[in-house]
N, C-alpha and C. Protein backbone atom coordinates (compact mmCIF):
# COMPACT_ATOMS: atom_id res chain seq x y z
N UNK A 1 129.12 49.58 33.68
CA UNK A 1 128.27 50.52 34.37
C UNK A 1 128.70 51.94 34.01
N UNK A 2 127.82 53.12 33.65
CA UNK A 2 128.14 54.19 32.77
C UNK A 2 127.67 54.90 34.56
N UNK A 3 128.76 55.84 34.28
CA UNK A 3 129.48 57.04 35.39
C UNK A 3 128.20 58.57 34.75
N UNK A 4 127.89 58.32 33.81
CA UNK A 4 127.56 59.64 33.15
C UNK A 4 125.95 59.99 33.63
N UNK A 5 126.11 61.22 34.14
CA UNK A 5 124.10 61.52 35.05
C UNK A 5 123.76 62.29 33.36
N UNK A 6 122.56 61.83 33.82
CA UNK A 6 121.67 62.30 32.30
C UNK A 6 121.52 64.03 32.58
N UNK A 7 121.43 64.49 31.28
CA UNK A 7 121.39 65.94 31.40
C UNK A 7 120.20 66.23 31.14
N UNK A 8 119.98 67.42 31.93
CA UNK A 8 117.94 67.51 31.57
C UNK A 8 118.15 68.96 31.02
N UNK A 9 117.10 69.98 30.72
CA UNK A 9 117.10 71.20 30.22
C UNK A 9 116.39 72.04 31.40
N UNK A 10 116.85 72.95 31.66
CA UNK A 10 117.06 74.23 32.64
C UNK A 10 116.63 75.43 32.27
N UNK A 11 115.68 75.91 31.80
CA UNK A 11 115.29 76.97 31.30
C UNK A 11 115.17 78.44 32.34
N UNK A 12 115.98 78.89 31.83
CA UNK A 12 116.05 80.53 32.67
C UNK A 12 116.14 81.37 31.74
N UNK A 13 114.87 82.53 31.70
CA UNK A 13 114.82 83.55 31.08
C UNK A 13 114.60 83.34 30.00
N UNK A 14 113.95 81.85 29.44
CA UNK A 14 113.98 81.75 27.90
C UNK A 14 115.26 81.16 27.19
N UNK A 15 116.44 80.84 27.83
CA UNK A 15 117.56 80.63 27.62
C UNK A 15 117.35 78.84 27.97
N UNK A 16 117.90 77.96 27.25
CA UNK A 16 117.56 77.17 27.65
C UNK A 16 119.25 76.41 28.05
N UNK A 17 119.63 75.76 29.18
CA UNK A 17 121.29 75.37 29.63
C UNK A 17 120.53 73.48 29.56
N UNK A 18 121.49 72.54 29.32
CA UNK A 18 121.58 71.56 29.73
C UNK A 18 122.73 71.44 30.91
N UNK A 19 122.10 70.58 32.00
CA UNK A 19 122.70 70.39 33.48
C UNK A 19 122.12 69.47 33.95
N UNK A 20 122.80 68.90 35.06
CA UNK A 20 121.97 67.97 35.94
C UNK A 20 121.63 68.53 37.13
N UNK A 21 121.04 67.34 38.04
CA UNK A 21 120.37 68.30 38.76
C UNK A 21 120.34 67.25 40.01
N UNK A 22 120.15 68.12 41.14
CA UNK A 22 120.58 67.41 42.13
C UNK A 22 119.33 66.54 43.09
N UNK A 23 119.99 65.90 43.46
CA UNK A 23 118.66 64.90 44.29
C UNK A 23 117.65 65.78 45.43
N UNK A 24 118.09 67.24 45.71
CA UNK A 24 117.19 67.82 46.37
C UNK A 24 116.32 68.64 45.27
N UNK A 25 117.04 68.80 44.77
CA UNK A 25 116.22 69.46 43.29
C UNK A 25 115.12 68.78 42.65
N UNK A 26 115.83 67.49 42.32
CA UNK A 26 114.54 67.14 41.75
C UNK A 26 113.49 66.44 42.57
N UNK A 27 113.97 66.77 43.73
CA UNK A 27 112.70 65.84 44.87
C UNK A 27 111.98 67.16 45.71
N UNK A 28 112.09 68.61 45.15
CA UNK A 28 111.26 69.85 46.12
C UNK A 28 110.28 69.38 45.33
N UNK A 29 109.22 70.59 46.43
CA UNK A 29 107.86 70.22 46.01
C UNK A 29 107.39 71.63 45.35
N UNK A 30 106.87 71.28 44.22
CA UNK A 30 106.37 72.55 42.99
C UNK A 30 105.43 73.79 43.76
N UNK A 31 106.19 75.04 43.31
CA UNK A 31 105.47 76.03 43.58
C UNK A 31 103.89 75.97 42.88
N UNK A 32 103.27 76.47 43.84
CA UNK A 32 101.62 76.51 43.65
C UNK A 32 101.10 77.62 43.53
N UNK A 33 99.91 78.29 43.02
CA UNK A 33 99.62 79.60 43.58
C UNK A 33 98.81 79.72 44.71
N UNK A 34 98.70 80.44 45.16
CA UNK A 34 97.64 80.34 46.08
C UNK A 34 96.10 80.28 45.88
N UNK A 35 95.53 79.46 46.65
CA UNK A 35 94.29 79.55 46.45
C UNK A 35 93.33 80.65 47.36
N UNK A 36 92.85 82.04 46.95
CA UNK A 36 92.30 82.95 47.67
C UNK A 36 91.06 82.37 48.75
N UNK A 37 90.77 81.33 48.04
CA UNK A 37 89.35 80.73 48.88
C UNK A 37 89.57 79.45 50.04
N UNK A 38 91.31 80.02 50.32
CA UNK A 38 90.98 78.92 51.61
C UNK A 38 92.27 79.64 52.60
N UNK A 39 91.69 79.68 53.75
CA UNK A 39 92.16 80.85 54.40
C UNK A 39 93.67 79.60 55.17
N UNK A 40 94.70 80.18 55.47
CA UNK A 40 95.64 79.39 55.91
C UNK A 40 96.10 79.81 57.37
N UNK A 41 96.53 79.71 58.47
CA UNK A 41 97.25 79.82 59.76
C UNK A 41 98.87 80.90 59.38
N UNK A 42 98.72 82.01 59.53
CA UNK A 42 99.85 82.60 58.79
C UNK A 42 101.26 82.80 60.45
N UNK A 43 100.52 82.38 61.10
CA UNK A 43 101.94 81.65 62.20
C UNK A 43 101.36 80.81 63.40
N UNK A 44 101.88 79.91 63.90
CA UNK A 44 101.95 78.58 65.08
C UNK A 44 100.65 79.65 66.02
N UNK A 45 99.83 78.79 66.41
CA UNK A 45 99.32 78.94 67.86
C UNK A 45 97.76 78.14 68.03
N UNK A 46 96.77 79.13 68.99
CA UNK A 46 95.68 77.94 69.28
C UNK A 46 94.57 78.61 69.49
N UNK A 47 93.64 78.07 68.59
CA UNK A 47 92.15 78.94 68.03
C UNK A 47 91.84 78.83 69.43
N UNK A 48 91.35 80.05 69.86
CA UNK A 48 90.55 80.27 70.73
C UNK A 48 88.92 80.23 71.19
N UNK A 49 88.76 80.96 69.69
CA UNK A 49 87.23 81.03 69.43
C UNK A 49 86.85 81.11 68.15
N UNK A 50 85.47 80.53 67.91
CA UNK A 50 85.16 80.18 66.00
C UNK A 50 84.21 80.95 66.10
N UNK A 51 84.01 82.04 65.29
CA UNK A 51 82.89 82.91 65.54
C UNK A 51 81.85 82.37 64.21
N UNK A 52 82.32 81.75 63.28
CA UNK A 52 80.93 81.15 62.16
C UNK A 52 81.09 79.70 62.30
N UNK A 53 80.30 79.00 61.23
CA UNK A 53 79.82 77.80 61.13
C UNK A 53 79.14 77.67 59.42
N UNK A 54 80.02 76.58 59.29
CA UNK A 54 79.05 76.35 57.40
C UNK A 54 78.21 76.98 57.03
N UNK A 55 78.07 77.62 55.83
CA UNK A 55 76.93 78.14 55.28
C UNK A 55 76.19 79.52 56.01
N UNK A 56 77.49 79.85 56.74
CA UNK A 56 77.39 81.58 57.13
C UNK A 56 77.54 82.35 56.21
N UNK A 57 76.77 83.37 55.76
CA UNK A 57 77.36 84.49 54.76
C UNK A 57 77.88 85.29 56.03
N UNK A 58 79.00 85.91 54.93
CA UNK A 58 80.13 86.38 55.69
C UNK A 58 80.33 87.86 54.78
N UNK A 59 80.17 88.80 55.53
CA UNK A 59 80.90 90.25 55.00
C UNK A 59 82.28 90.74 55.00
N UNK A 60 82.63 90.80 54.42
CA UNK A 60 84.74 91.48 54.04
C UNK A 60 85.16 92.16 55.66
N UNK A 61 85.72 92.12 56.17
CA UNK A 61 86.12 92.56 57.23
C UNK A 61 85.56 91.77 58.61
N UNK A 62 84.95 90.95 58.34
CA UNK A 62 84.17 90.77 59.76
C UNK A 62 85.35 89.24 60.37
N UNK A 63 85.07 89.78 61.82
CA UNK A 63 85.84 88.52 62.33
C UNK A 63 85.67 87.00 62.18
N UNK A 64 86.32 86.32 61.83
CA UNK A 64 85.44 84.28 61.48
C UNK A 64 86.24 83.71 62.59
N UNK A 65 87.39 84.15 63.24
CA UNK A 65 88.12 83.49 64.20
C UNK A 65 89.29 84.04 64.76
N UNK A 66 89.39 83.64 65.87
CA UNK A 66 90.57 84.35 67.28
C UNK A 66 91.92 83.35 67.10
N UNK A 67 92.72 83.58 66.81
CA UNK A 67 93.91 82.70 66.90
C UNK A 67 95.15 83.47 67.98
N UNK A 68 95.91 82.70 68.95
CA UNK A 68 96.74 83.14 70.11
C UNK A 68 97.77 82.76 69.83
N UNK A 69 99.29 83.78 69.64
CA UNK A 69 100.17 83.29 69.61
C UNK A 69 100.80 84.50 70.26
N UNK A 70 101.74 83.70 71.04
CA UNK A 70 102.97 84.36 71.99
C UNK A 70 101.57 85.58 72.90
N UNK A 71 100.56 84.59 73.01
CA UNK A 71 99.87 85.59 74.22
C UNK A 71 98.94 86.97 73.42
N UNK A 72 99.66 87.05 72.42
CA UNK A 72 98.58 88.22 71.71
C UNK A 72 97.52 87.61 70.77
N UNK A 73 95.99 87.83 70.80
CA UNK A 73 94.94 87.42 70.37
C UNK A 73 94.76 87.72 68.90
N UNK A 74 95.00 86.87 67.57
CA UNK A 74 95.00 87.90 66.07
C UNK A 74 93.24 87.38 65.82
N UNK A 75 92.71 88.80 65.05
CA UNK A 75 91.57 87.98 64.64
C UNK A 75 91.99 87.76 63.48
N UNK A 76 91.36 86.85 62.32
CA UNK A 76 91.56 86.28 61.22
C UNK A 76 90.27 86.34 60.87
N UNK A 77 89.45 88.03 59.83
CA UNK A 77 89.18 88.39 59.44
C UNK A 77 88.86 87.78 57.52
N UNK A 78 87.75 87.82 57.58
CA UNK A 78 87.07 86.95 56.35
C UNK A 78 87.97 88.76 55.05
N UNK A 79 88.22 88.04 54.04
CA UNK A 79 89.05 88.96 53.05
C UNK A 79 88.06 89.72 51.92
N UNK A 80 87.09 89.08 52.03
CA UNK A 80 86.06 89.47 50.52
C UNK A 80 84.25 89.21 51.26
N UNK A 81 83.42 89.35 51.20
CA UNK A 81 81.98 88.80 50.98
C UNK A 81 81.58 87.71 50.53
N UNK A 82 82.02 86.67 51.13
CA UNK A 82 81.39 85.36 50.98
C UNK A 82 80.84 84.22 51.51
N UNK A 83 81.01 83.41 51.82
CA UNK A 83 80.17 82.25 52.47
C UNK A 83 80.97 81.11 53.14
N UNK A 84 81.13 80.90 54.22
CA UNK A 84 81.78 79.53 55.07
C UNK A 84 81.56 78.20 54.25
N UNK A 85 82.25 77.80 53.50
CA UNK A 85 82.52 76.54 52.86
C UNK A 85 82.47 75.21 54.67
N UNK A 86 83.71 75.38 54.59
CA UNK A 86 84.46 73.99 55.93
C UNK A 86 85.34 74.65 56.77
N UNK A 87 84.78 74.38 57.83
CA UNK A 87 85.84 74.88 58.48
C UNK A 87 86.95 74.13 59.29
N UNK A 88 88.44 73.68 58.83
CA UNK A 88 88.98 72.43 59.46
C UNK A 88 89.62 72.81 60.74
N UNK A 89 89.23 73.69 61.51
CA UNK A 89 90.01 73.88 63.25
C UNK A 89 89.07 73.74 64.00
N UNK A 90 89.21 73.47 65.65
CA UNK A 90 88.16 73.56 66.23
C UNK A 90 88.80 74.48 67.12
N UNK A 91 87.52 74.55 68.57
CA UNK A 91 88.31 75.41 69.40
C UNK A 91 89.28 74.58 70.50
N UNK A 92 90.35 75.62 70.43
CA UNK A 92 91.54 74.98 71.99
C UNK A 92 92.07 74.23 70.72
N UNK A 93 92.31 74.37 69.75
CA UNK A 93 93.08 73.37 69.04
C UNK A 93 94.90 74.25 68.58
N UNK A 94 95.69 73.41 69.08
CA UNK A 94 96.47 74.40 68.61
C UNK A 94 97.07 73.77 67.23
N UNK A 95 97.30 74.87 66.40
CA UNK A 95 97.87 74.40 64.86
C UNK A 95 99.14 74.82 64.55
N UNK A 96 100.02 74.59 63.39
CA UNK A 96 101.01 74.66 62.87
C UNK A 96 101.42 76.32 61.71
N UNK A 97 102.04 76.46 61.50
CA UNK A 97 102.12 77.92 60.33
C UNK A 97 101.54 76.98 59.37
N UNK A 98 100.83 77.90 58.25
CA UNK A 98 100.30 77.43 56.69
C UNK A 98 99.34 76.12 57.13
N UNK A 99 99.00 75.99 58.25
CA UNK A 99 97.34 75.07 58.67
C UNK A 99 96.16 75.91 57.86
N UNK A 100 95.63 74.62 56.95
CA UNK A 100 94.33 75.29 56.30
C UNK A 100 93.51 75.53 57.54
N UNK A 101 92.73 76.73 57.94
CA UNK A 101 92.03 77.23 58.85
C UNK A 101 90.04 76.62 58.35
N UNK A 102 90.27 77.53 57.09
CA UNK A 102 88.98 77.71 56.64
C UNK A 102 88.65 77.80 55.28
N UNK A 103 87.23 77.10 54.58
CA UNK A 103 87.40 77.50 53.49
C UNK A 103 86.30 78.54 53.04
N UNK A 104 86.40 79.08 51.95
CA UNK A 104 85.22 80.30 51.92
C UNK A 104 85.08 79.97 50.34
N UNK A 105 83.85 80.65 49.80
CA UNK A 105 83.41 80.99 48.58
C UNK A 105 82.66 82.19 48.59
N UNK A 106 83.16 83.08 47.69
CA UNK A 106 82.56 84.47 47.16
C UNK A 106 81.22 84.54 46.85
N UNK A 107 80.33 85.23 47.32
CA UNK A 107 78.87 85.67 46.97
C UNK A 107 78.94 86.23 45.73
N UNK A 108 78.25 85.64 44.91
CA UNK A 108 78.18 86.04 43.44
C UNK A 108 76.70 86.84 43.55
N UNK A 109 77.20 88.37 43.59
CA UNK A 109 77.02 89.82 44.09
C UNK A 109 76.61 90.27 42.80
N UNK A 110 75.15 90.63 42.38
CA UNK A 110 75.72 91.41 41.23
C UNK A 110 75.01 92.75 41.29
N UNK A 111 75.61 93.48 40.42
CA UNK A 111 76.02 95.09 40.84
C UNK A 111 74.39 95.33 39.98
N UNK A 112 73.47 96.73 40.58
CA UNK A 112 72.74 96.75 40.15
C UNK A 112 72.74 97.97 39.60
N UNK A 113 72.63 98.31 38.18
CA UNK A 113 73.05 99.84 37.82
C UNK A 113 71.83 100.54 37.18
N UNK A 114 71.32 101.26 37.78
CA UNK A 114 70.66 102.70 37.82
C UNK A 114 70.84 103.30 36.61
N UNK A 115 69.63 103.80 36.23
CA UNK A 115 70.14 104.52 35.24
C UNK A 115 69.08 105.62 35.15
């Protein structure tokens, strides 16, 4: 029975190290980017009130929902001009940090130029 852990490649900065790697290492879960079109719970608490519903067009600033934590009311404000995809909370529901809230898609807007 061989004692020896396999060596994998480690790349930092373009530099490439052979090392092993540890059982929490290789069992995290891969950074993602974010996806702009789905709105997330950015701390613990409990929707109060859903101010849209599917297939709302939605303007950049306007309120889509009330979320309560530690007693203060946040609204959670639509980010761009677009449209209510799904929305996965209901009301009185309380959720977790990074709970998908909502999903949205951008109004494909197009600019009309004058001339």
């Amino acid at each position: 029975m061989s004692t020896e852990k396999e060596l994998k490649n480690l790349i930092i900065e373009g530099t490439v190290y052979k090392t092993t790697y540890t059982g929490k290492y290789s069992n995290r879960v891969s950074w993602q980017s974010p996806d702009p079109n789905k709105l997330y719970s950015f701390i613990p608490g409990t929707v109060i009130d859903i101010f849209v519903k599917p297939k709302d067009k939605v303007k950049e600033g306007e309120t889509l929902l009330l979320l309560e934590a530690m007693k203060m009311q946040n609204q959670v404000r639509m980010p761009f001009d677009g449209e209510i995809v799904r929305i996965h909370v209901k009301k009185d529901e309380t959720i977790p940090k990074k709970h998908l809230m909502v999903e949205i898609k951008p109004l494909n807007t197009k600019v009309k130029i004058e001339t």
